[in-house]
C-alpha atoms as a PDB file:
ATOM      1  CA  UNK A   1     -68.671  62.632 415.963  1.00  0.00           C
ATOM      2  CA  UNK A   2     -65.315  64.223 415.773  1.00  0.00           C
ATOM      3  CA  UNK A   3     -65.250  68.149 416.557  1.00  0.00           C
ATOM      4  CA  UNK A   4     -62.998  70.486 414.416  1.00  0.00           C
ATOM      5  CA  UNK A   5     -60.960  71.077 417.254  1.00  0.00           C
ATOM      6  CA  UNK A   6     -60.313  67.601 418.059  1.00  0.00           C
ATOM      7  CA  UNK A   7     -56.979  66.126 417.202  1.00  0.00           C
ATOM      8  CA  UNK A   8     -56.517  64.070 414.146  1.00  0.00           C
ATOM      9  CA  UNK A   9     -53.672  61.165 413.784  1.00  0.00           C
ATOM     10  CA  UNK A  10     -52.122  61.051 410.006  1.00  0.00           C
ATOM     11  CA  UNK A  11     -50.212  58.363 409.353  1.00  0.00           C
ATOM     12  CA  UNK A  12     -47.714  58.810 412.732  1.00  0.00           C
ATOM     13  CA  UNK A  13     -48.176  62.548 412.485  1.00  0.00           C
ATOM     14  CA  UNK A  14     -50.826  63.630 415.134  1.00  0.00           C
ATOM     15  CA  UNK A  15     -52.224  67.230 413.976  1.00  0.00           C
ATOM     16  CA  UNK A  16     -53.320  69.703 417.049  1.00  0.00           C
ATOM     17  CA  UNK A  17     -57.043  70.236 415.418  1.00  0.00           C
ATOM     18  CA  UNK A  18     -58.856  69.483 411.841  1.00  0.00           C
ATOM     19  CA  UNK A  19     -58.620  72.774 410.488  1.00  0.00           C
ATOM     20  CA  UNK A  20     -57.282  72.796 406.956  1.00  0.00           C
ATOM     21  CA  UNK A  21     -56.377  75.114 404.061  1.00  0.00           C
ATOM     22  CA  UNK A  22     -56.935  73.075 400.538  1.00  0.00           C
ATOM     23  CA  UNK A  23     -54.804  72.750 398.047  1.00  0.00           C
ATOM     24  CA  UNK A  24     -54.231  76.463 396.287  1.00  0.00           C
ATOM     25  CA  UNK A  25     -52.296  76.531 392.842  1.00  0.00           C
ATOM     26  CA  UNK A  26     -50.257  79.575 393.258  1.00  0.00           C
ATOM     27  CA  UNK A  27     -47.529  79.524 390.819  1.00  0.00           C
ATOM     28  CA  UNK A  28     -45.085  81.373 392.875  1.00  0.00           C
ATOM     29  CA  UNK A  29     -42.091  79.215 392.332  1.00  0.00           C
ATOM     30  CA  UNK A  30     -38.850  80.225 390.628  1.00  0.00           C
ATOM     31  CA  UNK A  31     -37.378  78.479 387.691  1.00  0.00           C
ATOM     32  CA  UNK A  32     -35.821  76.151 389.922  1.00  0.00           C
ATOM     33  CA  UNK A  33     -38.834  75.363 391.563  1.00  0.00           C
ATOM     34  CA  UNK A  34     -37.810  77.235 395.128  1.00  0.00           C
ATOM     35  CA  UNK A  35     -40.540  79.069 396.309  1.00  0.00           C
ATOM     36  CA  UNK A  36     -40.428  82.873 396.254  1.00  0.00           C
ATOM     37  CA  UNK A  37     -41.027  85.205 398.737  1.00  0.00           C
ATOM     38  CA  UNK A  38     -45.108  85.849 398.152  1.00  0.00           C
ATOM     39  CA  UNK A  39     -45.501  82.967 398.589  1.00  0.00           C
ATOM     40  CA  UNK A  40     -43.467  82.481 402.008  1.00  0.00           C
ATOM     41  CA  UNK A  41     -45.660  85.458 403.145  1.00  0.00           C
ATOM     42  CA  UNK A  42     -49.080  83.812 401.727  1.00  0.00           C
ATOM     43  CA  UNK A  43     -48.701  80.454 403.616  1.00  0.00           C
ATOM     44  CA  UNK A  44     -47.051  82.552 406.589  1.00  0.00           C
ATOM     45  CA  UNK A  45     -50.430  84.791 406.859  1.00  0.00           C
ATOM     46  CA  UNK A  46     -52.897  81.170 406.654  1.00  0.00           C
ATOM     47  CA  UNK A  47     -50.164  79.512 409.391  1.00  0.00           C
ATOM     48  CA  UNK A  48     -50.459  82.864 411.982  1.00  0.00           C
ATOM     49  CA  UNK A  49     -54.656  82.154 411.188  1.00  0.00           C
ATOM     50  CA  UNK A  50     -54.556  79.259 412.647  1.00  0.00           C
ATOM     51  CA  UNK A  51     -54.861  76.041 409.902  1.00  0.00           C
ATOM     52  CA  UNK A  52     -53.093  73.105 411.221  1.00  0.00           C
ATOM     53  CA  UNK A  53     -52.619  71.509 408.030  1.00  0.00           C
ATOM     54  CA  UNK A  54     -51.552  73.832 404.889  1.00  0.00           C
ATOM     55  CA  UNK A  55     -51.497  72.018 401.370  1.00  0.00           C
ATOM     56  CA  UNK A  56     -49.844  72.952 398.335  1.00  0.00           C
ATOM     57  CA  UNK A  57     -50.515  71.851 394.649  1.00  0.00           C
ATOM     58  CA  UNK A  58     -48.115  68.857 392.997  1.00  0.00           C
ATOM     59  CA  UNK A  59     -45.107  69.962 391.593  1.00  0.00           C
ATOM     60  CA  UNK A  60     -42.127  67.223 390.019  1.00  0.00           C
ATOM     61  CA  UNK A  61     -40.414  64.714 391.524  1.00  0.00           C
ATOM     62  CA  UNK A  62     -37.839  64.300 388.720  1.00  0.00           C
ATOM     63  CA  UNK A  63     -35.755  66.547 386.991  1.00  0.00           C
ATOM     64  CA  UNK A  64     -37.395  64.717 383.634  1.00  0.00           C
ATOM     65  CA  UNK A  65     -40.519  65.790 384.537  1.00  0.00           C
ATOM     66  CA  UNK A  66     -42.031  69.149 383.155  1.00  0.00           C
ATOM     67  CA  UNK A  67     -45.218  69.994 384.348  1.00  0.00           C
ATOM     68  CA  UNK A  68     -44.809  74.084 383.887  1.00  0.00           C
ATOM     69  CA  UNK A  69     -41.937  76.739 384.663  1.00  0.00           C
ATOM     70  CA  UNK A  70     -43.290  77.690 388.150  1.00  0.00           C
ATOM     71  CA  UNK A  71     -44.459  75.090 390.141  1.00  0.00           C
ATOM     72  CA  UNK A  72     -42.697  73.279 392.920  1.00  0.00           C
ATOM     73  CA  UNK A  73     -40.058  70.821 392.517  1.00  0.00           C
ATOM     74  CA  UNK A  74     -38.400  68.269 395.082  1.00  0.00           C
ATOM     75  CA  UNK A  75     -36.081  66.235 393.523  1.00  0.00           C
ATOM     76  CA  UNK A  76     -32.737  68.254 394.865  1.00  0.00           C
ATOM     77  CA  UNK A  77     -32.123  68.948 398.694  1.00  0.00           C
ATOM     78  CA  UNK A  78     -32.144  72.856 398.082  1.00  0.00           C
ATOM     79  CA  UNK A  79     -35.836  72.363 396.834  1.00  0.00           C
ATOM     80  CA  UNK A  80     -36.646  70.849 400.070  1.00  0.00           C
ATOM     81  CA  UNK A  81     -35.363  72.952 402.005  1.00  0.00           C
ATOM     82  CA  UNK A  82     -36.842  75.565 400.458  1.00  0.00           C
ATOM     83  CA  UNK A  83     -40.500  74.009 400.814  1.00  0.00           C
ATOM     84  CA  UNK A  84     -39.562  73.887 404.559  1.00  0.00           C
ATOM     85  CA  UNK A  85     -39.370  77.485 404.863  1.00  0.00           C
END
């Protein structure tokens, strides 16, 4: 049986351990669906604890879509990029 601190192969991503952090709907996205900085700091604070795997809740993935004013969006680059941070 597979320990928590066993590695864990996703797909052809290989995570370090099997620690996660859920999905947490925090609305903490601008109006063009770039993340603000609470939110940086909130996933930042979970990282530095130690999950290896950090998810986030569904945002759009067209600029059709409208699912809410705050919630992520990754249909332009700068979106990405944001998310990266």
């Amino acid at each position: 049986m597979p320990k928590l601190s066993d590695p864990i192969k996703v797909g052809k991503l290989t995570i370090k351990h099997r620690l996660w952090l859920a999905v947490v709907n925090i609305n903490w996205f601008d109006w063009f669906g770039l993340p603000m900085p609470p939110l940086v700091k909130f996933y930042e604070e979970r990282a530095r604890g130690g999950f290896a795997w950090i998810g986030i809740a569904g945002g759009n993935v067209l600029p059709t879509e409208f699912g809410g004013q705050t919630i992520p969006r990754v249909y332009h680059l700068k979106q990405v990029t944001g998310l990266n941070r």
